[in-house]
Protein backbone atom coordinates (compact mmCIF):
# COMPACT_ATOMS: atom_id res chain seq x y z
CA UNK A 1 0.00 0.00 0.00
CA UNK A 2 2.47 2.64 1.03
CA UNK A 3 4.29 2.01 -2.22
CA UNK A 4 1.90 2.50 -4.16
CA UNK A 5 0.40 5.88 -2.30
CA UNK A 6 4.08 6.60 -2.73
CA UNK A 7 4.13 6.23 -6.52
CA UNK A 8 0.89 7.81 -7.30
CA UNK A 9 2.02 10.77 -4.79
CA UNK A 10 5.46 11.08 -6.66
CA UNK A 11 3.43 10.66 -10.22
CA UNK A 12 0.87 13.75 -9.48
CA UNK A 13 3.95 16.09 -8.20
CA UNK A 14 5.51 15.28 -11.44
CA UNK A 15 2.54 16.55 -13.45
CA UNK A 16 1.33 13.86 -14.37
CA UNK A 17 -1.98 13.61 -13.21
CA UNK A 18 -4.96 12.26 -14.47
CA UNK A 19 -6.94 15.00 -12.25
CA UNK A 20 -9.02 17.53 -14.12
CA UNK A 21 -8.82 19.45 -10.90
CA UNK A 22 -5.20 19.34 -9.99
CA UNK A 23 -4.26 19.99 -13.79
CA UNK A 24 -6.34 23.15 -13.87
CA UNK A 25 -4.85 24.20 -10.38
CA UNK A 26 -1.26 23.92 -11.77
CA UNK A 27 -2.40 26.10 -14.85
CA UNK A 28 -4.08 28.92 -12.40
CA UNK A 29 -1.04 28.82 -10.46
CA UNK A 30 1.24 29.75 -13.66
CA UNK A 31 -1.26 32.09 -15.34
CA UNK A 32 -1.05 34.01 -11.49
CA UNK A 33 2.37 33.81 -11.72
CA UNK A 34 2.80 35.35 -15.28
CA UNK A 35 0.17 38.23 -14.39
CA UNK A 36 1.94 39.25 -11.55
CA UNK A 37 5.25 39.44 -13.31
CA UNK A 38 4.17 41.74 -15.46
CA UNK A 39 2.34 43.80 -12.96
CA UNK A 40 5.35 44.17 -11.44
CA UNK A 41 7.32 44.94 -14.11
CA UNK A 42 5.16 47.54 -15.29
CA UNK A 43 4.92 49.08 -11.31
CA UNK A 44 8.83 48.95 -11.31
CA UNK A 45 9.30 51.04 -15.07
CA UNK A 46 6.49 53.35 -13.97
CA UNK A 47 8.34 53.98 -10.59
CA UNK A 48 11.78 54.40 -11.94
CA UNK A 49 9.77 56.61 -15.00
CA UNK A 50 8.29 58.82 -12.66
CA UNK A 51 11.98 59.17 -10.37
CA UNK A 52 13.62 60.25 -13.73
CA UNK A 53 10.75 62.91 -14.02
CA UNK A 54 11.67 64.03 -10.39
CA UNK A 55 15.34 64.20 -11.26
CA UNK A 56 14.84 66.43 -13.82
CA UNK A 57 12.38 68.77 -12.54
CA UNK A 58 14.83 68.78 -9.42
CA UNK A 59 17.55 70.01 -12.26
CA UNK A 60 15.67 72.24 -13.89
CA UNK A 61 14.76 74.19 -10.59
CA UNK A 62 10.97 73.70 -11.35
């Protein structure tokens, strides 16, 4: 018994699983993972935009 719970275990980790549920899990999983990428991504270049702004307004005595 336990090596087969361990198989089946080590065989669903893997991706391999017959499981509509688990499959679809794994795929929300990445698609969150992409989205927030890019939401970062986009928060980082609009912070760093909006410091260079700053930096010259700061130069430019305005």
């Amino acid at each position: 018994f336990y090596n087969n719970c361990d198989c089946f275990v080590s065989w669903t980790l893997r991706g391999c699983s017959y499981s509509h549920q688990a499959m679809n899990a794994k795929g929300l999983l990445l698609y969150i993972g992409i989205v927030t990428r890019y939401c970062l991504r986009t928060y980082r270049a609009l912070q760093t935009f909006k410091d260079c702004i700053n930096k010259l307004r700061c130069l430019f005595g305005e």
